[in-house]
Protein backbone atom coordinates (compact mmCIF):
# COMPACT_ATOMS: atom_id res chain seq x y z
CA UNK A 1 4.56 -32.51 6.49
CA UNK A 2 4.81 -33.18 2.83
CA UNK A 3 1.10 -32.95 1.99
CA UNK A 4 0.80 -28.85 -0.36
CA UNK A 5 -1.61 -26.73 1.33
CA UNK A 6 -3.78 -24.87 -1.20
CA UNK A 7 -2.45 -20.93 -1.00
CA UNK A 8 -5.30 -19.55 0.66
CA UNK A 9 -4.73 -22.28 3.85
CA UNK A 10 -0.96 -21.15 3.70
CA UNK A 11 -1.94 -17.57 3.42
CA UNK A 12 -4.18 -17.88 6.59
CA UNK A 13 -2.20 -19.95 8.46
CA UNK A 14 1.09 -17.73 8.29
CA UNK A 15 -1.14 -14.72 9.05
CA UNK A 16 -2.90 -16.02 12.43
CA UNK A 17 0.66 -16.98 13.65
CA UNK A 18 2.07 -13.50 13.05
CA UNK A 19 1.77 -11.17 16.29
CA UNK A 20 2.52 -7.49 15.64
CA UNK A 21 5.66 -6.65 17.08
CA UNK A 22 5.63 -4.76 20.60
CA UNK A 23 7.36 -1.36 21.56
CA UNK A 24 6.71 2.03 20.13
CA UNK A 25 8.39 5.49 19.08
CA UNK A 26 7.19 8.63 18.76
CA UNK A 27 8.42 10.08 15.84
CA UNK A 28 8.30 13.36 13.24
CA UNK A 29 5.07 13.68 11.13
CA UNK A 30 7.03 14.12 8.27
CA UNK A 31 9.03 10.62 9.32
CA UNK A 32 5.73 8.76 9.53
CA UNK A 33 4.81 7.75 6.14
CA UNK A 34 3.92 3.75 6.21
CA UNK A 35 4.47 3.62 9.76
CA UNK A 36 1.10 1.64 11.99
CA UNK A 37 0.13 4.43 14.21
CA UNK A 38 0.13 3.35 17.92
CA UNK A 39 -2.31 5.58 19.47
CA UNK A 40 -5.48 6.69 18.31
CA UNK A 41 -5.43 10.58 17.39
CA UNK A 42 -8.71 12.87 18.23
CA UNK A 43 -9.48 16.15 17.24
CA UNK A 44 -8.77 18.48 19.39
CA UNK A 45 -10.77 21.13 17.17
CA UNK A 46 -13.44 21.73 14.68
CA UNK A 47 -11.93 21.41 11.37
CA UNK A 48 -12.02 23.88 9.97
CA UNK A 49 -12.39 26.08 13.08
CA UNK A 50 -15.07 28.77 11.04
CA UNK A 51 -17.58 28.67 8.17
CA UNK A 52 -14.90 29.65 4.78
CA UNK A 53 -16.08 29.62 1.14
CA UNK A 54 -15.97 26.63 -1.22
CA UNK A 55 -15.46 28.43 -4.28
CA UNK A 56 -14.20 32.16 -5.32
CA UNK A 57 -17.49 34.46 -5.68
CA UNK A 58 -19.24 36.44 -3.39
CA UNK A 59 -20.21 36.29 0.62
CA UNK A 60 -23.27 37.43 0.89
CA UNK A 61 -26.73 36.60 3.38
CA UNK A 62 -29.26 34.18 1.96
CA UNK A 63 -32.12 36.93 2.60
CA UNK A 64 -30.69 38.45 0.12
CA UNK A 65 -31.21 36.34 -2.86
CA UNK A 66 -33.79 37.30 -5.07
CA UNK A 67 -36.73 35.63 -6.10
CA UNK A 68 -37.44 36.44 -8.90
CA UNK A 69 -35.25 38.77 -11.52
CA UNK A 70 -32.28 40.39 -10.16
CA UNK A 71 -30.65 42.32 -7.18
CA UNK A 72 -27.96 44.61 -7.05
CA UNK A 73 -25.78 44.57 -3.90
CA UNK A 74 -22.85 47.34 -3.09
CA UNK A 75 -19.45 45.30 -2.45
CA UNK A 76 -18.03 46.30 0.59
CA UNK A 77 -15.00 44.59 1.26
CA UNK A 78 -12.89 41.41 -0.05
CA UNK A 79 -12.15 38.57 2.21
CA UNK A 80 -9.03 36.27 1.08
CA UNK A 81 -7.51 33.13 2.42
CA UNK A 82 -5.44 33.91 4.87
CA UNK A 83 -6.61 37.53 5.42
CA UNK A 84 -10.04 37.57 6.09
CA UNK A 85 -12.49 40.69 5.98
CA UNK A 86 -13.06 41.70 9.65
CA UNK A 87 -16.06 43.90 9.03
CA UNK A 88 -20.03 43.31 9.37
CA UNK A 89 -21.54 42.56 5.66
CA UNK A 90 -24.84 45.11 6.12
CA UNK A 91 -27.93 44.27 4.42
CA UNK A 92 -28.20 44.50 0.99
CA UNK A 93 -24.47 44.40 0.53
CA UNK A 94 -22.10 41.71 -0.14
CA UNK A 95 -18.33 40.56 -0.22
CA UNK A 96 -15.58 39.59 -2.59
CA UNK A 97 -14.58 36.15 -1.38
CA UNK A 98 -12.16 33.51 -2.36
CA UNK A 99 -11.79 29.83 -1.81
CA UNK A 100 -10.66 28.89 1.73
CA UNK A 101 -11.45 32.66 2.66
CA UNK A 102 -13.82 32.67 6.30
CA UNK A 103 -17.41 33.97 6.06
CA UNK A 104 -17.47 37.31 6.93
CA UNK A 105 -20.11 38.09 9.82
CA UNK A 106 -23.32 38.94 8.44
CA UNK A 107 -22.93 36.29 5.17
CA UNK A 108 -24.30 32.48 5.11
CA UNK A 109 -24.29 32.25 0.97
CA UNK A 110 -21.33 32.06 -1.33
CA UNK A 111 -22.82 32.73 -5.16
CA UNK A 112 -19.65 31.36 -7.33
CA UNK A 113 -17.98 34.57 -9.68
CA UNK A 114 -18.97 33.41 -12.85
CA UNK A 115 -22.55 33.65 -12.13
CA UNK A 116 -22.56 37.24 -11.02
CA UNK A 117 -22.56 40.24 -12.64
CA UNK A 118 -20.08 42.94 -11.46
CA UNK A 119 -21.23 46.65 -12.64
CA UNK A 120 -19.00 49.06 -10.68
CA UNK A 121 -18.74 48.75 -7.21
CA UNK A 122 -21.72 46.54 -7.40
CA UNK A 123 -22.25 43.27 -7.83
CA UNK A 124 -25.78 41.48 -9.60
CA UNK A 125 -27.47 37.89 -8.53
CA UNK A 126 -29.84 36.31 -10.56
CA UNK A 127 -32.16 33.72 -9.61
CA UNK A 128 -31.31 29.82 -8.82
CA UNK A 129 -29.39 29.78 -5.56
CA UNK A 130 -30.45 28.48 -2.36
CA UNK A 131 -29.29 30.12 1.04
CA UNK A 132 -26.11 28.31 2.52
CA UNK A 133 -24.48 27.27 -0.46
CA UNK A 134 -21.00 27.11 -1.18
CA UNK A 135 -19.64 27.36 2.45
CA UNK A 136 -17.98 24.84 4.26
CA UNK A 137 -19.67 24.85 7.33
CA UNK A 138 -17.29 24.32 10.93
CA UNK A 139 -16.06 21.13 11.44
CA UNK A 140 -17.14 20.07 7.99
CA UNK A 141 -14.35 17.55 8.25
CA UNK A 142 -13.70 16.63 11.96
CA UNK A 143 -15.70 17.74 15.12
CA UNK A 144 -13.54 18.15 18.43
CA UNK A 145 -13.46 15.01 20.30
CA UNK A 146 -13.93 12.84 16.87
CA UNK A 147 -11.69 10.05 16.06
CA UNK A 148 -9.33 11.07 13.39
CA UNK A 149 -7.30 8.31 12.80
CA UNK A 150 -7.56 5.25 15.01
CA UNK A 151 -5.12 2.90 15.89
CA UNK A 152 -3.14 0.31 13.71
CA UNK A 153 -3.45 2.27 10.68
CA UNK A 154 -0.86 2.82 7.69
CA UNK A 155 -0.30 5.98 7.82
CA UNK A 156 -0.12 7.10 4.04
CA UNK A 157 -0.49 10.74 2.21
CA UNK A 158 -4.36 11.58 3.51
CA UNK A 159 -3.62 10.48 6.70
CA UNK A 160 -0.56 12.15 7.07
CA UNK A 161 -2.07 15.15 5.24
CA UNK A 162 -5.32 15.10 7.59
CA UNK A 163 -2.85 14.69 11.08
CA UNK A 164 -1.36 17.95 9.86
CA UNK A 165 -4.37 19.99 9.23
CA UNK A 166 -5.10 19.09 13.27
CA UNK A 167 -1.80 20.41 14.02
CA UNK A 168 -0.34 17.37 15.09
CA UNK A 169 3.52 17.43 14.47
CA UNK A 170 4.50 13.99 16.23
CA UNK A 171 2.89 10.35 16.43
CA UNK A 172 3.27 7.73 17.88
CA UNK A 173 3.81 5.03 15.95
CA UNK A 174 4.91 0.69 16.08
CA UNK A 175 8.46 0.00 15.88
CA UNK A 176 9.62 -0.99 12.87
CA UNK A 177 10.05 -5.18 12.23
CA UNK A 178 13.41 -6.70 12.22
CA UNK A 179 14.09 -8.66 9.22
CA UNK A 180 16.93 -10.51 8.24
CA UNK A 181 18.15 -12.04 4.94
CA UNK A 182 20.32 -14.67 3.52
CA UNK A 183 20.65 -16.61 -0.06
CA UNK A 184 22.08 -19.76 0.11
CA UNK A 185 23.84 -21.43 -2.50
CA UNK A 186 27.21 -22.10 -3.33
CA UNK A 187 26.88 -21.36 -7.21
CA UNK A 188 25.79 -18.06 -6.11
CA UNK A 189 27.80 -14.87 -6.15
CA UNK A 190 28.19 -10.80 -5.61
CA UNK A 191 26.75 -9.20 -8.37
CA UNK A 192 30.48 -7.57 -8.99
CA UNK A 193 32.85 -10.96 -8.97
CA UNK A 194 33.90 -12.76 -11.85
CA UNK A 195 31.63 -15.69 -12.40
CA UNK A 196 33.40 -19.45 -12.80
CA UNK A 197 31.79 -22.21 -14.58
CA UNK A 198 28.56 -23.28 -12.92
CA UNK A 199 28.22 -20.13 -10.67
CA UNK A 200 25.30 -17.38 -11.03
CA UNK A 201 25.27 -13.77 -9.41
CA UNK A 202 23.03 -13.60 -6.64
CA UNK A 203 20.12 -11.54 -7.90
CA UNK A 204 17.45 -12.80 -5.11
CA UNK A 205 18.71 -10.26 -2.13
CA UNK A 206 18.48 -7.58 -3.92
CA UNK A 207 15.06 -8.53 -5.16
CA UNK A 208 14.33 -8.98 -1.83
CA UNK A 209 15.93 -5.74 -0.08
CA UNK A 210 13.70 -3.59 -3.05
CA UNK A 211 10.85 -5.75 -1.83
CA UNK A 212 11.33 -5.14 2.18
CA UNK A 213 12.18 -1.27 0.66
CA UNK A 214 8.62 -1.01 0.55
CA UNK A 215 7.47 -2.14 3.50
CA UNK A 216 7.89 -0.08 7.33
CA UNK A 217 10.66 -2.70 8.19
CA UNK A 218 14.74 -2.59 9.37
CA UNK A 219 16.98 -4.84 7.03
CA UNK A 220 19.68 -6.81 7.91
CA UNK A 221 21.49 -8.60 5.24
CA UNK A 222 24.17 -11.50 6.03
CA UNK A 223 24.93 -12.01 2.43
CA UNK A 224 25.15 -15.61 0.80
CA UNK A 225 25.54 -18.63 2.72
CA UNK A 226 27.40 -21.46 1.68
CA UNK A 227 25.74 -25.15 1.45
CA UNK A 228 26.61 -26.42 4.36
CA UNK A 229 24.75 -27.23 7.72
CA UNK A 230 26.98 -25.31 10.05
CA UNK A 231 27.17 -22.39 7.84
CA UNK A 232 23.69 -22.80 7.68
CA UNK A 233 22.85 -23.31 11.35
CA UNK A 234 24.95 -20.31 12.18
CA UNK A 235 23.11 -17.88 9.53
CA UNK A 236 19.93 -18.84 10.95
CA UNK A 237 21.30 -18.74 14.72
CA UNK A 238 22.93 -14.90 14.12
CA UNK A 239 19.59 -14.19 12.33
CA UNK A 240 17.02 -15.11 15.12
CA UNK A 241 19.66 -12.97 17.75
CA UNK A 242 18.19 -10.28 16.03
CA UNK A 243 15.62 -10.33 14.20
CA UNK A 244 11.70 -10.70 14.34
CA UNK A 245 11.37 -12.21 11.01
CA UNK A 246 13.78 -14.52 8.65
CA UNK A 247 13.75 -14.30 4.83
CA UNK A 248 15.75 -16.89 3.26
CA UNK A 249 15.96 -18.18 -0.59
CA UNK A 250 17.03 -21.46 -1.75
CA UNK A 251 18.03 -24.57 0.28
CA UNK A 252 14.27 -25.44 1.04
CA UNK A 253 13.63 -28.21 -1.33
CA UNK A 254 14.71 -31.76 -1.39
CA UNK A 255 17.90 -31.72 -2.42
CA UNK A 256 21.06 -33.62 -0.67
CA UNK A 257 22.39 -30.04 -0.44
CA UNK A 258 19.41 -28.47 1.35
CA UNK A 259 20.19 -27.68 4.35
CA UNK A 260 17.53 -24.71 5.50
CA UNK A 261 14.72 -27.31 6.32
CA UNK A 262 17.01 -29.45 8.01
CA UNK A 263 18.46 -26.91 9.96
CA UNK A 264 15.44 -24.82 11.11
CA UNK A 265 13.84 -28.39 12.42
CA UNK A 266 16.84 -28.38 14.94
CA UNK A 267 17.28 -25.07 16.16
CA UNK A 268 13.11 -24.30 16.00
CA UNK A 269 10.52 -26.32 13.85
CA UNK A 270 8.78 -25.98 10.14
CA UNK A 271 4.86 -25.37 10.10
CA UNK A 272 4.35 -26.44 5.90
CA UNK A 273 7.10 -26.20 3.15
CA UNK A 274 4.80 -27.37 0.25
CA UNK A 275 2.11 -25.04 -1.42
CA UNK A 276 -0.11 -26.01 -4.52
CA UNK A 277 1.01 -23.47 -6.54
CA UNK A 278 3.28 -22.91 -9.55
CA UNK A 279 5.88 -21.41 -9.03
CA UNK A 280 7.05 -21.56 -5.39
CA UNK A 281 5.52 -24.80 -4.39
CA UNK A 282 8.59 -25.53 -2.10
CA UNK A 283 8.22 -22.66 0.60
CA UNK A 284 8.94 -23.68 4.35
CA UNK A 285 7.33 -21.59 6.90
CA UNK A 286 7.88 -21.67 10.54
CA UNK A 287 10.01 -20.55 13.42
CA UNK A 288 13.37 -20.10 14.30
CA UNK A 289 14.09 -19.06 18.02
CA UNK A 290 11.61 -16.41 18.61
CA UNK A 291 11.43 -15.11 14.75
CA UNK A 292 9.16 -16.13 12.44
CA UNK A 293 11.02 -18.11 9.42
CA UNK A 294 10.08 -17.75 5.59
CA UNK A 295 12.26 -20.17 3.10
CA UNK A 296 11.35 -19.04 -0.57
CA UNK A 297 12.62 -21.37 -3.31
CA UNK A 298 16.38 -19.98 -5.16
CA UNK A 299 14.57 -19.76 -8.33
CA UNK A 300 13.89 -15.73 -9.18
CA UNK A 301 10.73 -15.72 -10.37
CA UNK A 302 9.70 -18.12 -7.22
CA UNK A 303 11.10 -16.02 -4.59
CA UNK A 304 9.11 -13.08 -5.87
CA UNK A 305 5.81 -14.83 -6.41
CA UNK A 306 5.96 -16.27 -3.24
CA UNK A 307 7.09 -13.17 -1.70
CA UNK A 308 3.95 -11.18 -2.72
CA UNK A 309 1.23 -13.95 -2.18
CA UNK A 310 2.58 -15.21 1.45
CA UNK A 311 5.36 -13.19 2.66
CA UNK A 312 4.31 -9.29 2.10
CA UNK A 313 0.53 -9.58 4.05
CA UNK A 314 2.89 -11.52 6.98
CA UNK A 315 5.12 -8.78 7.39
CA UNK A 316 2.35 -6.49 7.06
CA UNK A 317 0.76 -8.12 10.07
CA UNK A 318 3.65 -8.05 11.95
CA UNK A 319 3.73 -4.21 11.63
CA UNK A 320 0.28 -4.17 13.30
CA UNK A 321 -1.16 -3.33 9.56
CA UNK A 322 -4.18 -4.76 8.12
CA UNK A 323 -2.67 -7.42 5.86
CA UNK A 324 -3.98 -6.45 2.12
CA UNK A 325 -6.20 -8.64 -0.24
CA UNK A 326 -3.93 -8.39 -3.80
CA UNK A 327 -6.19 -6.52 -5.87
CA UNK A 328 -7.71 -8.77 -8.87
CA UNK A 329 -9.56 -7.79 -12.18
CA UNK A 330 -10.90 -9.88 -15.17
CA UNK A 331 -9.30 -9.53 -18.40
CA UNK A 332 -9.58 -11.00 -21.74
CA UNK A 333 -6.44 -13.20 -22.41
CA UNK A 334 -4.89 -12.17 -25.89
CA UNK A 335 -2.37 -15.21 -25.90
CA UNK A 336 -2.51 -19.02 -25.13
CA UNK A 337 -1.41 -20.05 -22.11
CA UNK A 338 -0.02 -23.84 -21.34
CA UNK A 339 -1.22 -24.83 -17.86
CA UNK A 340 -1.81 -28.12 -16.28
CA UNK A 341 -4.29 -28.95 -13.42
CA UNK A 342 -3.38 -29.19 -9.73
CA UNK A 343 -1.70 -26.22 -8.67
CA UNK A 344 -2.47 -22.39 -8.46
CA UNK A 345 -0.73 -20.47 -10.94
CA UNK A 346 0.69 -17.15 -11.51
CA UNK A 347 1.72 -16.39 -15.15
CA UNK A 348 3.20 -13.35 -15.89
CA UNK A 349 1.79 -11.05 -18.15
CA UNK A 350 1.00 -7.57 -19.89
CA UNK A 351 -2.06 -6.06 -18.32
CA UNK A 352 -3.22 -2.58 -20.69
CA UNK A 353 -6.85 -1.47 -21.26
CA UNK A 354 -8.19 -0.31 -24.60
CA UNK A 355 -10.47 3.05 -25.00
CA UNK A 356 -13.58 1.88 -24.28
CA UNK A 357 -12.36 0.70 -20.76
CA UNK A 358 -12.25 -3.09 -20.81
CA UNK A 359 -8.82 -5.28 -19.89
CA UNK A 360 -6.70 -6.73 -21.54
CA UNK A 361 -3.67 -9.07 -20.79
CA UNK A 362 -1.12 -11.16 -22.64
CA UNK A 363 1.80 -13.42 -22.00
CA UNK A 364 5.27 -12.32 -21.62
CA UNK A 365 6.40 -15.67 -22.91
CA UNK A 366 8.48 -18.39 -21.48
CA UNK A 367 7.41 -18.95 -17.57
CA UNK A 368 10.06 -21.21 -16.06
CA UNK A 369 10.33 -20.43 -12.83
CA UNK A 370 14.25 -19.19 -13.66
CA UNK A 371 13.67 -16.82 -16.28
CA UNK A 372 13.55 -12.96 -14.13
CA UNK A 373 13.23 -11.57 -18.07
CA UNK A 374 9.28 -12.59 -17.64
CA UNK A 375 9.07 -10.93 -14.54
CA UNK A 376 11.08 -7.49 -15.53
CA UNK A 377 8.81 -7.25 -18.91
CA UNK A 378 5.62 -7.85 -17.22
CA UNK A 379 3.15 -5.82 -15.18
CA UNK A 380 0.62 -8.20 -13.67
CA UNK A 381 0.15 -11.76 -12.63
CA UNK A 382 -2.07 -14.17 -14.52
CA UNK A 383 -3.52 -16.08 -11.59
CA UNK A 384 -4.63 -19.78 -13.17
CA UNK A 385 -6.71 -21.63 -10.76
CA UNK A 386 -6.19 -24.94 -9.56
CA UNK A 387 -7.77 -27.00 -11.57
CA UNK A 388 -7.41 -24.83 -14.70
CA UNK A 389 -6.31 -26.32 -17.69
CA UNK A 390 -4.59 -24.59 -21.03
CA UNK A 391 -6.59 -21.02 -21.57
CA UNK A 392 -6.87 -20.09 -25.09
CA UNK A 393 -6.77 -16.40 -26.47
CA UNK A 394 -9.82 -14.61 -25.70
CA UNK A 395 -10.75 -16.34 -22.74
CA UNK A 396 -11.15 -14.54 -19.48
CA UNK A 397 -8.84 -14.56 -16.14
CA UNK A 398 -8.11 -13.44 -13.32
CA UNK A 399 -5.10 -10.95 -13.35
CA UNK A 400 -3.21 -9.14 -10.29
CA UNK A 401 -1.75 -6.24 -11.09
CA UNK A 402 1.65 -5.20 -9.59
CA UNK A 403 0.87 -1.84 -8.58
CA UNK A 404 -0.63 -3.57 -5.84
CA UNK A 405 1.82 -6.42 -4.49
CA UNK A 406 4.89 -4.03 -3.66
């Protein structure tokens, strides 16, 4: 039970014991966004339903295209989005058309305004155009019958956007996660009391209830807990009546007044609470009751590493999600960074690119695990490996950026 896991182990681990919660709801399209869709959704269409134009110009058929030098074609009618020209386009005659406009029958070509000549009520092509071009053809996008968007995915903009264009005005979608939170600590309180000697405001819940903001999830918040383990037991006893998942911070070390660990080994039992990595090496994972239990250290900057590198794919799983890979790029280091081997390590830094396109990140400056200052003033993670020692400027690393991690 003591032994760290390396990240990745803990990462997998957490993940294969996470089932995506059951029950559904069908709710508004517009009420959908980051919600895992629950049943598949087909076409029920073409899409689009008829040939339109790609670009404002002129319908016109391909036979009509010339050669060699020019032809002049009579414009007979103008065919807009919307309000399309209902007539036949005769032979040797051709259309005004705009973008998203449907073919009018009789036309198979689009030639783009700006390379025709308009003289009158005539219009003149030139050579270099091929029959066909410039028109989306019917069910360009989606064929009726195809899969649109298939089940378990996070519904975001496209796939909202694409749902609509198939008329679909209600999914059905996963219910949301329960998760419930608590900070434990009796230094610790509201952001708007007085502080006496020794005491802190609690900043860690509301990192965390931004953090859960994020994610397709319900939020129950029981406040701080005082170090005890009966006020303990009974956090973690009201939690589990409720919830699917447990977020806790602090109280999962070693210390005499630590009672989360203890606590969660009565009342359910604790897969790992040691991870390689710096910070948040004492994280406790496990179960309490039927809900899935996640002890992130008190320290700030801790809670929030941890949060992004074991907590966030978790809860994505549980949605019924596809848990997502942090995204990772290699940048030149501008500053030195003090590391020790034998742990993973995530450094905050400043990630910015120069004009020619290549990375660039430096150090925000002091790293204990306390200070949130290097965490508001940074952008990225500097991810250290393992057995990494110091890194001196103009080395390359690894860097995550935050845009990715919540």
């Amino acid at each position: 039970m003591t032994a760290m896991l390396r990240l990745e182990a803990a990462r997998e681990r957490i993940i294969e014991a996470m089932t995506p919660v059951e029950g559904t709801e069908s709710v508004l399209l517009d009420d959908a966004l980051d919600r895992v869709l629950a049943d598949p959704v087909h076409a029920a269409a073409d899409v689009p339903p008829r040939a339109n134009s790609a670009m404002d110009g002129y319908a016109l058929a391909g036979r009509d295209l010339p050669a060699a030098g020019e032809v002049s074609l009579a414009i007979v009618g103008t065919s807009l989005a919307g309000r399309p020209w209902s007539g036949t386009v005769p032979p040797e005659s051709c259309v005004r058309i705009m973008t998203g406009a449907l073919l009018p029958a009789g036309s198979d070509t689009v030639v783009m305004q700006e390379q025709v000549r308009v003289e009158g009520d005539r219009a003149v092509f030139g050579t270099g155009h091929r029959p066909g071009q410039h028109v989306r053809p019917p069910g360009e996008d989606l064929r009726a019958g195809d899969l649109a968007v298939d089940t378990g995915t996070l519904l975001g903009p496209p796939q909202l956007g694409l749902l609509a264009a198939l008329g679909v005005g209600r999914v059905t979608v996963r219910r949301r996660p329960r998760v419930a939170i608590f900070s434990t600590g009796d230094e610790l309180r509201p952001v708007d009391a007085p502080l006496e000697p020794g005491q802190v405001h609690d900043s860690n819940r509301h990192a965390l209830r931004a953090l859960l903001a994020r994610l397709a999830v319900e939020v129950r918040d029981l406040g701080i807990v005082p170090d005890t383990p009966e006020a303990t037991r009974e956090a973690l006893e009201a939690a589990a009546a409720w919830a699917d998942a447990i977020v806790t911070t602090g109280g999962v070390s070693v210390g005499d007044a630590d009672h989360v660990t203890g606590a969660l080994g009565r009342g359910g039992h604790v897969d790992f609470w040691k991870v390689a990595m710096k910070p948040g090496k004492p994280v406790a994972f496990g179960r309490y009751g039927r809900a899935a239990f996640f002890g992130l250290p008190g320290n700030p900057v801790s809670a929030i590493v941890t949060w992004c590198q074991l907590v966030r794919p978790a809860l994505q799983r549980l949605t019924g999600a596809t848990p997502e890979a942090p995204l990772t790029l290699r940048a030149v280091c501008l500053s030195r960074l003090g590391k020790s081997p034998g742990r993973l390590e995530f450094q905050r830094g400043v990630l910015e690119r120069d004009p020619s396109g290549r990375w660039f990140v430096r150090s925000t400056g002091h790293q204990g695990s306390g200070v949130l200052r290097s965490m508001s003033s940074a952008n990225a993670f500097i991810v250290l490996p393992l057995e990494q020692g110091d890194v001196e400027p103009g080395s390359e690393v690894d860097v995550q950026p935050f845009a990715g991690l919540w």
